[in-house]
Protein backbone atom coordinates (compact mmCIF):
# COMPACT_ATOMS: atom_id res chain seq x y z
CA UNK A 1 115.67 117.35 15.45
CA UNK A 2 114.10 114.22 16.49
CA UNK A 3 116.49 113.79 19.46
CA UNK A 4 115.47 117.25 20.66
CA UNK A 5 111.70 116.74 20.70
CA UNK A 6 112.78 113.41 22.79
CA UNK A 7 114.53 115.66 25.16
CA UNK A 8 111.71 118.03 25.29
CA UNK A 9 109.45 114.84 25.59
CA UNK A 10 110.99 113.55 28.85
CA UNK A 11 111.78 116.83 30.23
CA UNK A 12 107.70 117.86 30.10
CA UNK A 13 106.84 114.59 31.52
CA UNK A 14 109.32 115.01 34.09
CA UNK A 15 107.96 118.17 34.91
CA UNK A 16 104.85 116.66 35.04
CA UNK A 17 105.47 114.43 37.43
CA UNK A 18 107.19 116.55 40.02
CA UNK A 19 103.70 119.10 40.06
CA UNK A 20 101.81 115.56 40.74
CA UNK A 21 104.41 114.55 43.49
CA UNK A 22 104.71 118.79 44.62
CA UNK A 23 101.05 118.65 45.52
CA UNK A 24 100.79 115.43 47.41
CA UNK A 25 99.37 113.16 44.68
CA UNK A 26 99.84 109.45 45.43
CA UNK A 27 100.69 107.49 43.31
CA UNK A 28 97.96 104.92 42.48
CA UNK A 29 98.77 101.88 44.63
CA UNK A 30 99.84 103.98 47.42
CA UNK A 31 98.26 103.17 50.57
CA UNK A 32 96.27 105.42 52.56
CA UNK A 33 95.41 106.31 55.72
CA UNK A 34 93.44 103.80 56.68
CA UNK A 35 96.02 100.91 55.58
CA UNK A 36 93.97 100.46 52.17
CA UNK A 37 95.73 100.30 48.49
CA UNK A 38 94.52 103.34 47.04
CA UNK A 39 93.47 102.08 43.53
CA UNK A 40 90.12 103.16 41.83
CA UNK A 41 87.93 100.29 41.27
CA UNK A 42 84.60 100.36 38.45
CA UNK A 43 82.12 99.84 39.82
CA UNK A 44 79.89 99.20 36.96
CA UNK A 45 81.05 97.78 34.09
CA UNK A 46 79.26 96.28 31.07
CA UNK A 47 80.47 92.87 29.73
CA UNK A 48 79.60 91.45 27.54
CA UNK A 49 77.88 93.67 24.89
CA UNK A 50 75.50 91.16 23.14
CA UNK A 51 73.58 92.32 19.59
CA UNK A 52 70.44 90.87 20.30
CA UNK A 53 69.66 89.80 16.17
CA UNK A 54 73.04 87.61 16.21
CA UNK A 55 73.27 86.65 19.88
CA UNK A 56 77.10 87.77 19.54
CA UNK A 57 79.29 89.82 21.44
CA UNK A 58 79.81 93.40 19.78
CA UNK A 59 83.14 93.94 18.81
CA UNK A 60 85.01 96.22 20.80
CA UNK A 61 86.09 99.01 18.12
CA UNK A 62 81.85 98.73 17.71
CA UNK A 63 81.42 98.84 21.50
CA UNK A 64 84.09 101.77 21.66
CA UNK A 65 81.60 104.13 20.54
CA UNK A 66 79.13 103.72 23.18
CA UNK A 67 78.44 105.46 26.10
CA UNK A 68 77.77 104.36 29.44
CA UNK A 69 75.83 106.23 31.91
CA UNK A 70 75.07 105.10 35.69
CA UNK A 71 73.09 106.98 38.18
CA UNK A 72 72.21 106.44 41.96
CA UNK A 73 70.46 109.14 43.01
CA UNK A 74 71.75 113.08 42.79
CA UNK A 75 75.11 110.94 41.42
CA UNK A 76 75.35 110.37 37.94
CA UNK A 77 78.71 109.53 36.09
CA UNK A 78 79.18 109.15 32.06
CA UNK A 79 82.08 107.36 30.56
CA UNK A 80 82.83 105.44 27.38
CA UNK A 81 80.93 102.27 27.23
CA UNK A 82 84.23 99.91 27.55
CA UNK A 83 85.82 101.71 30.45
CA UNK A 84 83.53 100.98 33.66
CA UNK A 85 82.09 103.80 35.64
CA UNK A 86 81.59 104.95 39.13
CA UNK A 87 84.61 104.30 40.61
CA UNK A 88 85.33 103.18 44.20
CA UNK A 89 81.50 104.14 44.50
CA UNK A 90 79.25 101.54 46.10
CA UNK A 91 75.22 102.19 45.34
CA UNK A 92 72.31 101.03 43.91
CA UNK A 93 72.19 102.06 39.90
CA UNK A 94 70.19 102.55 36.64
CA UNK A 95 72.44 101.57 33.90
CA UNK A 96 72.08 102.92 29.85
CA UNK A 97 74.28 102.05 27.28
CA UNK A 98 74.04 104.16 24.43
CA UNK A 99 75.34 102.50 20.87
CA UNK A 100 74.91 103.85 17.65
CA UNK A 101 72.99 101.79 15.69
CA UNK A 102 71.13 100.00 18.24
CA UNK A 103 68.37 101.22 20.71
CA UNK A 104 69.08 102.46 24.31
CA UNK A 105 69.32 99.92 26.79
CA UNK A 106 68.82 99.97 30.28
CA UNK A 107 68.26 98.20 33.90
CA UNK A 108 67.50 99.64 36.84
CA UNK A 109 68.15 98.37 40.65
CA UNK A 110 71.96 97.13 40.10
CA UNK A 111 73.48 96.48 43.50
CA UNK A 112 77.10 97.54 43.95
CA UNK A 113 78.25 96.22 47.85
CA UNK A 114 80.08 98.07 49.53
CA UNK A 115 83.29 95.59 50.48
CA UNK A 116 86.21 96.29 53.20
CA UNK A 117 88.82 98.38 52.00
CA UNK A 118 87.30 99.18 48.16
CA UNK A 119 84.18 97.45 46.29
CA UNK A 120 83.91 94.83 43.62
CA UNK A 121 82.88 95.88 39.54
CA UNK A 122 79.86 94.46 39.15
CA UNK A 123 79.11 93.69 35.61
CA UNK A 124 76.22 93.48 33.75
CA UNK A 125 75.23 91.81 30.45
CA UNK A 126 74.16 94.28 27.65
CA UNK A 127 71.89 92.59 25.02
CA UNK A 128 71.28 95.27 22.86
CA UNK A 129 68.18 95.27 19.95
CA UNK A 130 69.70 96.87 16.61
CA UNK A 131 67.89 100.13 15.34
CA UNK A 132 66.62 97.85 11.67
C-alpha cells in the first residue's frame, strides 16, 4: 500500500509539472527576455521583530503568526509576517505588522529602489509594544 501511494505521489507531481512546463511556465531562475534571472525578490521584509518590554527579538514560531501588510498606493499586498512582501515591486510603502498579543505597528514612507535587472528587500526593524 505504501509503495502505491509513492507511485501515485510521483506520478501527480509529475503531472504537475508537465501542465507548468505545457503552458510556458519558467522555471524560477530562468532568464527572460531581457537577459535578467527571473527570480522574485521581497521587497519588504521585516527583520528583526523586536518586543519592545524585553528589547528581544520575537521568536519566529511567535512571529509566524503575524501578518504583514504593505501598500503603495492602489497596490496593497498581505502575506505572513516572516515571508517578505511585494515582490519584484519597487515603491514607496506603509508597512503594518499585525501580532497577536502586541499592538499594530506601522511606518510609513519606506523607499524600495528600483535596481537594474530586479530590486533589493529592504528591511525594516519591527519594535513592537505588547498589548499588557
Amino acid at each position: 500500500m505504501k509503495r502505491r501511494t509513492a507511485i501515485l505521489a510521483v506520478l501527480v507531481l509529475a503531472a504537475g509539472a508537465a501542465y507548468l512546463l505545457r503552458d510556458g511556465m519558467a522555471p524560477l531562475d530562468a532568464e527572460r527576455k531581457d537577459g535578467c534571472a527571473g527570480n522574485s525578490i521581497a521587497a519588504v521584509a521585516v527583520r528583526p521583530v523586536i518586543d519592545a518590554r524585553t528589547g528581544e527579538e520575537v521568536p519566529d514560531e511567535i512571529a509566524g503568526r503575524g501578518i504583514l501588510i504593505v501598500q503603495d498606493g492602489g497596490y496593497a499586498d498581505t502575506t505572513p509576517l516572516l515571508m517578505g512582501a511585494a515582490p519584484d515591486r519597487p515603491g514607496t510603502y506603509t508597512v503594518v505588522v499585525l501580532l497577536p498579543g502586541y499592538r499594530e505597528w506601522r511606518r510609513s514612507r519606506v523607499h524600495v529602489p528600483q535596481q537594474p535587472c530586479t530590486i533589493h528587500t529592504t528591511f525594516v526593524r519591527a519594535v513592537l509594544q505588547p498589548v499588557r
